[in-house]
Structures are given as structure tokens and as C-alpha cells.
PDB file of N, CA and C in Angstrom:
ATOM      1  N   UNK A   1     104.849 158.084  67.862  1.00  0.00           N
ATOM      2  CA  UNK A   1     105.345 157.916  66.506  1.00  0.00           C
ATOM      3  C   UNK A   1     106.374 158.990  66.151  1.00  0.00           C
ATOM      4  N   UNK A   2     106.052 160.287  66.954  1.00  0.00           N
ATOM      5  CA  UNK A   2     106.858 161.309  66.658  1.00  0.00           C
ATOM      6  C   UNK A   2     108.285 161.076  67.011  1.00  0.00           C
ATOM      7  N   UNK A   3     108.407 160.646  68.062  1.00  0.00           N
ATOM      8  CA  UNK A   3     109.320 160.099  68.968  1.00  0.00           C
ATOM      9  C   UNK A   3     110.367 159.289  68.218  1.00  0.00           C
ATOM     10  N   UNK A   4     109.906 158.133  67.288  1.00  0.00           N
ATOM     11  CA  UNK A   4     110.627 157.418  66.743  1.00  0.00           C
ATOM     12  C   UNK A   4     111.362 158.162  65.725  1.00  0.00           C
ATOM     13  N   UNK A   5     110.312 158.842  65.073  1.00  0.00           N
ATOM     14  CA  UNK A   5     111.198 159.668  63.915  1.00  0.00           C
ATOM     15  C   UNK A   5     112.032 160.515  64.106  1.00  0.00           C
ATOM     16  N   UNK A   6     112.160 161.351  65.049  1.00  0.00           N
ATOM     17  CA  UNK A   6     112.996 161.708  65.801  1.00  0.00           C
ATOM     18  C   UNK A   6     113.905 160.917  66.048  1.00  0.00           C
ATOM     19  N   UNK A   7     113.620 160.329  66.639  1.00  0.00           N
ATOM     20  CA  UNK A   7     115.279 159.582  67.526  1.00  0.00           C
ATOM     21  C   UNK A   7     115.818 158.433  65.916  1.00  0.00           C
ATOM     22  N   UNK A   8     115.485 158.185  65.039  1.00  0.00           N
ATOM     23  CA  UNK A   8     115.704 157.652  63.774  1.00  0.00           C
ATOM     24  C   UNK A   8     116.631 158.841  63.201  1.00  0.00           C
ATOM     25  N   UNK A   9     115.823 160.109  62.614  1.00  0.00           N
ATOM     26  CA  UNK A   9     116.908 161.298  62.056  1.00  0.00           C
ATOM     27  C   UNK A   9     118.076 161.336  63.059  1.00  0.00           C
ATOM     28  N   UNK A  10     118.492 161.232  64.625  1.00  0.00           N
ATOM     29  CA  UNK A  10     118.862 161.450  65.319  1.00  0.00           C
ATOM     30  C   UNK A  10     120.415 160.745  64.840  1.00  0.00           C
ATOM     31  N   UNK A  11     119.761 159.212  65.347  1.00  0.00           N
ATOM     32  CA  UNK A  11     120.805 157.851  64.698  1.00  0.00           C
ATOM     33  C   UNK A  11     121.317 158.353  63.849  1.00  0.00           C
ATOM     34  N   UNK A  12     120.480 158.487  62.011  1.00  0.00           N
ATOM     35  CA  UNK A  12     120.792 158.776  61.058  1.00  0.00           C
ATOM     36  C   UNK A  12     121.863 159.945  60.871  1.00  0.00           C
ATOM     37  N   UNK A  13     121.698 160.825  61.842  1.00  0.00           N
ATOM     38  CA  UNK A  13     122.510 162.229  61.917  1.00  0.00           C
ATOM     39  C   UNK A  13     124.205 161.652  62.417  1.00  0.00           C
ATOM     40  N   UNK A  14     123.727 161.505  63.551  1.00  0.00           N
ATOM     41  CA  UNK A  14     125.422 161.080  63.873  1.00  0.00           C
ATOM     42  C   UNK A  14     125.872 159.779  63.284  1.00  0.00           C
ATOM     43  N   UNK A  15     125.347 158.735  62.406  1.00  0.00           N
ATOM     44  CA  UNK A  15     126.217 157.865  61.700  1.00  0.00           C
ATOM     45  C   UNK A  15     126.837 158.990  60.267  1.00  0.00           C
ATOM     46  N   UNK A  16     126.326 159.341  59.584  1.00  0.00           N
ATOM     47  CA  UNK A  16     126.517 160.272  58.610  1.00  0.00           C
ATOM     48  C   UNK A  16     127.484 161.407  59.212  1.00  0.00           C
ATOM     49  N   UNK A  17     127.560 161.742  60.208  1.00  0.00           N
ATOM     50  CA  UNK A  17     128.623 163.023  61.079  1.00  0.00           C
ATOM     51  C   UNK A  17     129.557 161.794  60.982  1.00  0.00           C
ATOM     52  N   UNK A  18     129.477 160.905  61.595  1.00  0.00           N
ATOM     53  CA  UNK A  18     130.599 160.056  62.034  1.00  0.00           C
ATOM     54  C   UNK A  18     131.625 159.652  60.268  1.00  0.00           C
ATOM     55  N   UNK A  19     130.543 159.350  59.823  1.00  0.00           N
ATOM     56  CA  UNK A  19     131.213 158.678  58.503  1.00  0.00           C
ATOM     57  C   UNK A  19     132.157 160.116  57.501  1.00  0.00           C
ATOM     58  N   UNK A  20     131.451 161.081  57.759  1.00  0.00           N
ATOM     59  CA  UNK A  20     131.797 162.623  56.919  1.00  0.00           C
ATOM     60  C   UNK A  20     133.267 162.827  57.666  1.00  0.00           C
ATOM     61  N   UNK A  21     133.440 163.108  59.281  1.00  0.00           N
ATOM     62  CA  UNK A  21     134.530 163.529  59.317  1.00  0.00           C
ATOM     63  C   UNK A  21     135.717 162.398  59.450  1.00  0.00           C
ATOM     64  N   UNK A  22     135.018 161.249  59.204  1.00  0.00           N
ATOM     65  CA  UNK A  22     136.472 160.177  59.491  1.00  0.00           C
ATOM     66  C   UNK A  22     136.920 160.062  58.256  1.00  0.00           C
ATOM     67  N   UNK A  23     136.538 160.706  56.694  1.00  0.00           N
ATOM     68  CA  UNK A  23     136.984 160.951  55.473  1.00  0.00           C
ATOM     69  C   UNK A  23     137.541 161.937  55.225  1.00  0.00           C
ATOM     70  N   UNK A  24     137.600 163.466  56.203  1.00  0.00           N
ATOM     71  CA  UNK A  24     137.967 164.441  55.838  1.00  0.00           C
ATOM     72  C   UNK A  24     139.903 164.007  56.157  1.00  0.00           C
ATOM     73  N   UNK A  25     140.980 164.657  54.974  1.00  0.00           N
ATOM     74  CA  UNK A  25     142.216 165.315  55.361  1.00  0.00           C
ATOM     75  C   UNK A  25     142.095 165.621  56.211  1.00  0.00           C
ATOM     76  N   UNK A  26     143.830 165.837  56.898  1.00  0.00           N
ATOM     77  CA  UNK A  26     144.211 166.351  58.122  1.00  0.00           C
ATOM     78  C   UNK A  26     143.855 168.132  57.799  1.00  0.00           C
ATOM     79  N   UNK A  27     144.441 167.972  56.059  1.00  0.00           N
ATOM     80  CA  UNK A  27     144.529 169.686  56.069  1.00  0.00           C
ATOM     81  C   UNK A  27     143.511 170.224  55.955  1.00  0.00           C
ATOM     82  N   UNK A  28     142.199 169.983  55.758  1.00  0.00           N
ATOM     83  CA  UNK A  28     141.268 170.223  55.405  1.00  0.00           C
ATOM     84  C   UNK A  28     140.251 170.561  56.981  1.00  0.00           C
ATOM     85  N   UNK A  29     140.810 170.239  57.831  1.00  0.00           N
ATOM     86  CA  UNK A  29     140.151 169.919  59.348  1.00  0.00           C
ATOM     87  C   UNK A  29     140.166 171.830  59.771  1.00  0.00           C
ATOM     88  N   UNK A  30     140.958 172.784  59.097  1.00  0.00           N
ATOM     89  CA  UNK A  30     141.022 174.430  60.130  1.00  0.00           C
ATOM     90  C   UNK A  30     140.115 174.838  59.286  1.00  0.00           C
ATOM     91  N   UNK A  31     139.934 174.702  57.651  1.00  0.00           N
ATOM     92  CA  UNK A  31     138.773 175.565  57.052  1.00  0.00           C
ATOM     93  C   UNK A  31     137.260 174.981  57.518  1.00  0.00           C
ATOM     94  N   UNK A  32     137.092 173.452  57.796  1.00  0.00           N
ATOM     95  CA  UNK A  32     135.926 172.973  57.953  1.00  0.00           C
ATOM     96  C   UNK A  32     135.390 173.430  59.602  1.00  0.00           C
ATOM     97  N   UNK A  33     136.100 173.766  60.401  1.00  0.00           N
ATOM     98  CA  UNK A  33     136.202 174.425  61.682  1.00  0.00           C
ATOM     99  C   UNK A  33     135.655 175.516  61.546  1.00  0.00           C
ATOM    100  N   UNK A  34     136.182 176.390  60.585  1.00  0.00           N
ATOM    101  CA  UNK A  34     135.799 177.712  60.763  1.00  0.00           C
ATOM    102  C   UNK A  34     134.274 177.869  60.052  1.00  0.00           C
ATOM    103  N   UNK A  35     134.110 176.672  59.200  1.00  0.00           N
ATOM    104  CA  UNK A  35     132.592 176.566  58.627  1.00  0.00           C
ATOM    105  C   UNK A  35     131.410 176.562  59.770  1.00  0.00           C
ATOM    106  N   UNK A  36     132.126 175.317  60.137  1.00  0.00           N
ATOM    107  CA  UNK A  36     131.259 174.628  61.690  1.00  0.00           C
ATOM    108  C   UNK A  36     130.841 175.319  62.607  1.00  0.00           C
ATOM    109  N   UNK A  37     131.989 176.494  62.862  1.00  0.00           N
ATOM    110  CA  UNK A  37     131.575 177.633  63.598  1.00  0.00           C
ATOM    111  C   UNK A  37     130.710 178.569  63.542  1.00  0.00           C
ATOM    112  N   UNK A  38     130.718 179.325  62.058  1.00  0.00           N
ATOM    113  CA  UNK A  38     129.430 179.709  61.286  1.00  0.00           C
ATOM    114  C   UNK A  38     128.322 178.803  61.620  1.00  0.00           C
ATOM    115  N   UNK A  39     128.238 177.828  61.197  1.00  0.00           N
ATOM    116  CA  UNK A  39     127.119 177.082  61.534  1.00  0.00           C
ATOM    117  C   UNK A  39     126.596 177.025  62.757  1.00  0.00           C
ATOM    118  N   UNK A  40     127.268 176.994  64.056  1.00  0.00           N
ATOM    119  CA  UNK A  40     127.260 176.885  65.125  1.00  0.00           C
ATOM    120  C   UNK A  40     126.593 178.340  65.679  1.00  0.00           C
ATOM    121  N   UNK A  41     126.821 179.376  65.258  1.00  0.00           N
ATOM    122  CA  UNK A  41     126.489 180.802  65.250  1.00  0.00           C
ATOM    123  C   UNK A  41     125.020 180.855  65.370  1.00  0.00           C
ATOM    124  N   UNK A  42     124.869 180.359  63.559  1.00  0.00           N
ATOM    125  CA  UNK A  42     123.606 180.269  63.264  1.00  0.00           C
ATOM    126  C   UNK A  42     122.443 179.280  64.489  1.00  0.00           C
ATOM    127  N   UNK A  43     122.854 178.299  64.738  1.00  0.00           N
ATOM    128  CA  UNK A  43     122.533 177.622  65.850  1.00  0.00           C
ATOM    129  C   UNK A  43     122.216 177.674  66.794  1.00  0.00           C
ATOM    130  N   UNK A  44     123.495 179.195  67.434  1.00  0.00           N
ATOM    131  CA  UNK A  44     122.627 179.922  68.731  1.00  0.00           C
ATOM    132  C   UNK A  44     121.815 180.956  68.533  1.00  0.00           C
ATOM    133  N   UNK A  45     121.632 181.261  67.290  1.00  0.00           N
ATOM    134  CA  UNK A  45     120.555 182.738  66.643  1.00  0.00           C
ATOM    135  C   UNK A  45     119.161 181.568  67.090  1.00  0.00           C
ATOM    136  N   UNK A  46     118.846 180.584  66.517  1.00  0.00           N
ATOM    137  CA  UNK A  46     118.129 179.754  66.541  1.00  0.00           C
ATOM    138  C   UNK A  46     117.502 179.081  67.679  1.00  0.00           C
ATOM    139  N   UNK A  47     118.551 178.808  68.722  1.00  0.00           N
ATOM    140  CA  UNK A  47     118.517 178.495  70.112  1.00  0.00           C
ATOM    141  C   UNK A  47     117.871 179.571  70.738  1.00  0.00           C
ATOM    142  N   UNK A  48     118.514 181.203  71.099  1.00  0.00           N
ATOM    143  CA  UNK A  48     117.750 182.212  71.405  1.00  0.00           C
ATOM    144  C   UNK A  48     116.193 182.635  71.270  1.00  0.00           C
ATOM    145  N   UNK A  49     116.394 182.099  69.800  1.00  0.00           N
ATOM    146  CA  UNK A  49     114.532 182.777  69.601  1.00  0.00           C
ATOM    147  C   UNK A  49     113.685 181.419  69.957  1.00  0.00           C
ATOM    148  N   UNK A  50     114.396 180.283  70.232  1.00  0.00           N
ATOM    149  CA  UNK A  50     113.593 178.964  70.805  1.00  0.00           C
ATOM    150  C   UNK A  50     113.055 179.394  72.517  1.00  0.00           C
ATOM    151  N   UNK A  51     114.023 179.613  72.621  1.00  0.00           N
ATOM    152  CA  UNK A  51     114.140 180.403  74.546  1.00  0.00           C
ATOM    153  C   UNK A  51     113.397 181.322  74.816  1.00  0.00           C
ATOM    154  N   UNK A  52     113.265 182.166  73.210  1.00  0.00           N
ATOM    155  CA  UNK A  52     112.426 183.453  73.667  1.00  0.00           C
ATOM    156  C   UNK A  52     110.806 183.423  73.678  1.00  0.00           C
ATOM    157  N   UNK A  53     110.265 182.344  72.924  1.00  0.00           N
ATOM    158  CA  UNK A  53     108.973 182.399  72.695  1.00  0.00           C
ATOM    159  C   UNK A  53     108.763 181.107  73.381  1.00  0.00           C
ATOM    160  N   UNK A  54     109.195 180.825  74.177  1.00  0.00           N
ATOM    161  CA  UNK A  54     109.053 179.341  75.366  1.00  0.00           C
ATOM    162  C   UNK A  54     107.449 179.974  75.976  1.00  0.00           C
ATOM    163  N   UNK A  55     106.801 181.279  76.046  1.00  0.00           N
ATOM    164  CA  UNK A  55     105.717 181.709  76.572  1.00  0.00           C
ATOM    165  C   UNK A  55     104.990 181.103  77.561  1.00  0.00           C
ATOM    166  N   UNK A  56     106.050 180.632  78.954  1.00  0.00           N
ATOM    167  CA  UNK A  56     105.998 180.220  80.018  1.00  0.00           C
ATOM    168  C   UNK A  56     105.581 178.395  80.109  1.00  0.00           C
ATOM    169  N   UNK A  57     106.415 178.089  78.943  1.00  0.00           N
ATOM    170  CA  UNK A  57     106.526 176.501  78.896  1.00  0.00           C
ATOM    171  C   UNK A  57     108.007 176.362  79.555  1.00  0.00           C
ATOM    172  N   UNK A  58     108.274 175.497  80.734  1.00  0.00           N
ATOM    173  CA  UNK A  58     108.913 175.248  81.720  1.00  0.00           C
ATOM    174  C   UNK A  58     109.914 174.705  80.368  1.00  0.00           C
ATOM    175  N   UNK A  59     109.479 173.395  80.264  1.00  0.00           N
ATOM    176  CA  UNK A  59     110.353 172.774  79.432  1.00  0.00           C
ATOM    177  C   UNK A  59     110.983 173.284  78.315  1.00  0.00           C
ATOM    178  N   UNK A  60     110.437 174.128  77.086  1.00  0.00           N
ATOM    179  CA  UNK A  60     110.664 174.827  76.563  1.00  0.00           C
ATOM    180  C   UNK A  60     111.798 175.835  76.713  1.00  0.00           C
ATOM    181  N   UNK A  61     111.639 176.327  78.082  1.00  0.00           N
ATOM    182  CA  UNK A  61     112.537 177.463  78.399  1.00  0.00           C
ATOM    183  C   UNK A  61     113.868 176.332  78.850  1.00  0.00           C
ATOM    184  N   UNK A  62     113.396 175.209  79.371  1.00  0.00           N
ATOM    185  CA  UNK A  62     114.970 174.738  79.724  1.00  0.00           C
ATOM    186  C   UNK A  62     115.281 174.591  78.558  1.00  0.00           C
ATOM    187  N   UNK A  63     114.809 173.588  77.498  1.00  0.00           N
ATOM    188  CA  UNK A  63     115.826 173.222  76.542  1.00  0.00           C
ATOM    189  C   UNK A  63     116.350 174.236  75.898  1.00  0.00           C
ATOM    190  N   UNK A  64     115.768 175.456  75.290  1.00  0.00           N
ATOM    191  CA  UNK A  64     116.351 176.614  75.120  1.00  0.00           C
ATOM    192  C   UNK A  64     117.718 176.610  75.545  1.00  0.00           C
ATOM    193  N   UNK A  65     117.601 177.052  76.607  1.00  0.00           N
ATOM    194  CA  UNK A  65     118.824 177.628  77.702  1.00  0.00           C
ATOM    195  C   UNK A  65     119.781 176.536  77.527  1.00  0.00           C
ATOM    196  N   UNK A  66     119.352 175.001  77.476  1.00  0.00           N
ATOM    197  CA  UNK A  66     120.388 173.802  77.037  1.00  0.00           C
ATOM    198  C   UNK A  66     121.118 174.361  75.614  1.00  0.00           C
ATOM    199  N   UNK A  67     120.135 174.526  74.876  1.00  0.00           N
ATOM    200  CA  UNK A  67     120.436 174.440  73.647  1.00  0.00           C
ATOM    201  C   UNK A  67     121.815 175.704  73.344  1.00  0.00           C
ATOM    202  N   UNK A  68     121.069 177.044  73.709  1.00  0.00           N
ATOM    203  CA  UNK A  68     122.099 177.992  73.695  1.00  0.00           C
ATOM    204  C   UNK A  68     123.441 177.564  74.747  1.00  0.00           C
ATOM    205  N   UNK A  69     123.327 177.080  75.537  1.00  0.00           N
ATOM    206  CA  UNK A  69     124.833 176.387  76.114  1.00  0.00           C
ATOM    207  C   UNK A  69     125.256 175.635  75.496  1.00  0.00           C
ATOM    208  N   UNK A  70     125.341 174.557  75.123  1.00  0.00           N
ATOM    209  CA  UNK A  70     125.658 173.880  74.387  1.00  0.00           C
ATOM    210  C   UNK A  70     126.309 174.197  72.919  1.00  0.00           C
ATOM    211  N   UNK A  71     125.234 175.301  72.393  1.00  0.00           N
ATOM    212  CA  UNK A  71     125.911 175.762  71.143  1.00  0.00           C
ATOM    213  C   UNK A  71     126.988 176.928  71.555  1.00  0.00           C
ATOM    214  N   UNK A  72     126.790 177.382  72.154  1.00  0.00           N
ATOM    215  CA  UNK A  72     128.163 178.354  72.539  1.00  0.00           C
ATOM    216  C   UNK A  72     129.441 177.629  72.800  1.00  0.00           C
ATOM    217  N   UNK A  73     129.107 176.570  73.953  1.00  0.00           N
ATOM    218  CA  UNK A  73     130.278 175.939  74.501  1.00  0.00           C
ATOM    219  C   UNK A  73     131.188 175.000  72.723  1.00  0.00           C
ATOM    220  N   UNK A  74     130.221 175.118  72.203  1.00  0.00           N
ATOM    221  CA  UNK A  74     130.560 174.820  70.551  1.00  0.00           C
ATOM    222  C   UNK A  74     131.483 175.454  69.652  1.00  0.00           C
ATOM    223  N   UNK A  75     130.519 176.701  69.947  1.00  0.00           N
ATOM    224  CA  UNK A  75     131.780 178.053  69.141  1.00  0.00           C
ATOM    225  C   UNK A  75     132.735 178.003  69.697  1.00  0.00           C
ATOM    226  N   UNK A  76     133.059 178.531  71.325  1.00  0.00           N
ATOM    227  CA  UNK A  76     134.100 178.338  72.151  1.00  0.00           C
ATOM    228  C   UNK A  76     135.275 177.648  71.739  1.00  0.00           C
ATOM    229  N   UNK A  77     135.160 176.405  71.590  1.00  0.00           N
ATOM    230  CA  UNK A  77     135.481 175.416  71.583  1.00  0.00           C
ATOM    231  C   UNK A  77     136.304 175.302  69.895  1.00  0.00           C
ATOM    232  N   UNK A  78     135.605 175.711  68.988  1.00  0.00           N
ATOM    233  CA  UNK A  78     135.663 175.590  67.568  1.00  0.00           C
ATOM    234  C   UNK A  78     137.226 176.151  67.609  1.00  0.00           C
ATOM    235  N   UNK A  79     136.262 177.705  67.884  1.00  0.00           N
ATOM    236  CA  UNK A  79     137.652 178.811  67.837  1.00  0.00           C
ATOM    237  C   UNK A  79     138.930 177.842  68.871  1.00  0.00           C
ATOM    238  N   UNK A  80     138.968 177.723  69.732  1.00  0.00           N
ATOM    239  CA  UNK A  80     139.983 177.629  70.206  1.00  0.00           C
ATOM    240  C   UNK A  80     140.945 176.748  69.903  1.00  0.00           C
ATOM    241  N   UNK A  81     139.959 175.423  68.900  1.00  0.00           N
ATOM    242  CA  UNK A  81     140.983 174.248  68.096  1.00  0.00           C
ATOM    243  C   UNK A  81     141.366 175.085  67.100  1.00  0.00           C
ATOM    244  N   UNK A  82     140.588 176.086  66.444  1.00  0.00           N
ATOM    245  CA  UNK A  82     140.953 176.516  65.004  1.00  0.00           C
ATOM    246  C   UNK A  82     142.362 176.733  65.856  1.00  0.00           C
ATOM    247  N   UNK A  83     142.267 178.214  66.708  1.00  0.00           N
ATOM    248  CA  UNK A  83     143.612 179.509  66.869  1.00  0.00           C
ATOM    249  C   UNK A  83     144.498 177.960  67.064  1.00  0.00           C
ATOM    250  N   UNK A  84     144.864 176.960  67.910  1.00  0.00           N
ATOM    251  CA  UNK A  84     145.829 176.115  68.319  1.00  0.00           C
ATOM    252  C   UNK A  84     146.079 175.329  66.894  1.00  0.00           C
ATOM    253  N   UNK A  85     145.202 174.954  66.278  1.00  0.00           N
ATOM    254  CA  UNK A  85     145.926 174.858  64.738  1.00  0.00           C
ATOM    255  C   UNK A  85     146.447 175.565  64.329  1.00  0.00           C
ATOM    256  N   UNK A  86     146.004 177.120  63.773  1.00  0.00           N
ATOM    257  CA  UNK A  86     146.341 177.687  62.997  1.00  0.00           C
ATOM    258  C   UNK A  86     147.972 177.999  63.979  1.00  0.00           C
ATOM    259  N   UNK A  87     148.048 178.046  65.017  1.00  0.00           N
ATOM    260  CA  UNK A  87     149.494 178.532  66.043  1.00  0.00           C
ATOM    261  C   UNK A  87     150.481 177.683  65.566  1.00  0.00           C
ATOM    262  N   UNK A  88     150.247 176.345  64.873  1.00  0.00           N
ATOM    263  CA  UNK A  88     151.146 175.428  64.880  1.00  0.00           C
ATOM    264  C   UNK A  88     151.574 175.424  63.417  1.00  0.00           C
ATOM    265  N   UNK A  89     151.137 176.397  62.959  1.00  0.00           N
ATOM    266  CA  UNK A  89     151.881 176.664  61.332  1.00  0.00           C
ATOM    267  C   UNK A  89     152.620 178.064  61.492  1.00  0.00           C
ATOM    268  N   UNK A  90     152.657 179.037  62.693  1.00  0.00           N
ATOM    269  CA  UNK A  90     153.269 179.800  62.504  1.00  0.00           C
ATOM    270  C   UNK A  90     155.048 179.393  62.815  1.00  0.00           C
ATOM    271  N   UNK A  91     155.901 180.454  62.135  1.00  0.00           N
ATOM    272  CA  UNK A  91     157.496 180.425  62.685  1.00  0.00           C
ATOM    273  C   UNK A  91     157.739 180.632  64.450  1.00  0.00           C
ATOM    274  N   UNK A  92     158.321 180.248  64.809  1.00  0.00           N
ATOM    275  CA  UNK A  92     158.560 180.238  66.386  1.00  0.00           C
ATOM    276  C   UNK A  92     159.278 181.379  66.611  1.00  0.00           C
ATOM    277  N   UNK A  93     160.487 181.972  65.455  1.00  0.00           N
ATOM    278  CA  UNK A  93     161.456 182.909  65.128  1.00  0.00           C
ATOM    279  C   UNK A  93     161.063 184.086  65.655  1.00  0.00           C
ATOM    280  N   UNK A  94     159.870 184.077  63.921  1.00  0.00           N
ATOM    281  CA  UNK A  94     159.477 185.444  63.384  1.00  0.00           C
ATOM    282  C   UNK A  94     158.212 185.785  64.218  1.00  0.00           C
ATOM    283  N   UNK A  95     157.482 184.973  64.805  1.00  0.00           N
ATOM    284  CA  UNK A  95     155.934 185.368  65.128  1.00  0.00           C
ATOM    285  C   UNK A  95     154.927 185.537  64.419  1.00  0.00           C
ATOM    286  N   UNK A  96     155.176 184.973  63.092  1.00  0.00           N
ATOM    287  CA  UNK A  96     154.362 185.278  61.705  1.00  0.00           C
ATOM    288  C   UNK A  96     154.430 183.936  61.216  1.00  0.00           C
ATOM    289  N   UNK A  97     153.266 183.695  60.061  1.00  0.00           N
ATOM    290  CA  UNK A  97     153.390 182.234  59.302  1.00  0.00           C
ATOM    291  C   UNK A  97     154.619 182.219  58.281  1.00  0.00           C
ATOM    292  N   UNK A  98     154.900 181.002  58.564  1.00  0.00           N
ATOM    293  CA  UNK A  98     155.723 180.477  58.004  1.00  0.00           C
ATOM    294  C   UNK A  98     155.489 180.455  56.301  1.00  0.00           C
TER     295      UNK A  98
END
């Protein structure tokens, strides 16, 4: 039963992700990044102490270790769309924003 409810919030999660960012502005896409990232932070604070008290549950300790990969490869990732946005508003000239 647990199972279902789970994988139900799951569905429910990514139709609602899906529907949120296919409404957001273009301009609005570098501040919500840098939110996401925060969030994403928080995520691997969360992931870590999942990993840490795994107290020799096999499974436990993997998903952990999933989880903190995953959320890093997140941040990673965040930052590096933010900086390539934010690069494409600077002057080519000056080296500074436009």
C-alpha cells in the first residue's frame, strides 16, 4: 500500500514539475536556477545524513550514495546553465554586463 502512495506522490510530483516549468518566462528561468540550486544543496545536506545513519543497511547505504550523486550532479549542472546564461548577457567588448 506504501508502495502505491509513493509511486502516486511520485506521478503527482513530476506532472506538477512538468506543468510549473512549461509556464515559467524565458527571463525568469537564471533566478529560478539559482533557487533550484539552493534547494538542491539542501537536498544533499539531506542525502548525507540519509547515508550516514544507513547503520549497516546495504540498501540504505546505496540509495544514500545514489541520492547524494544525483543531487550534486544537480548543483553541478544548475550552476553551469546559470554561469552560460548569465555569459550570454554580458558585452563581448567590455567583459562586463551589458
Amino acid at each position: 500500500m506504501i508502495l502505491i502512495l509513493l509511486l502516486f506522490v511520485f506521478v503527482l510530483a513530476a506532472f506538477l514539475g512538468f506543468e510549473l516549468i512549461s509556464k515559467v518566462p524565458s527571463q525568469l528561468h537564471t533566478p529560478l536556477m539559482s533557487g533550484s540550486n539552493a534547494i538542491s544543496g539542501i537536498t544533499i545536506v539531506g542525502a548525507l545524513i540519509a547515508a550516514g545513519r544507513a547503520d549497516g543497511d546495504t540498501l540504505a547505504l546505496i540509495l544514500g550514495f545514489c541520492a547524494v550523486v544525483l543531487a550534486s550532479i544537480n548543483v553541478v549542472g544548475g550552476y553551469l546553465v546559470t554561469n552560460r546564461m548569465l555569459s550570454m548577457f554580458q558585452n563581448k567588448d567590455k567583459g562586463g554586463p551589458s
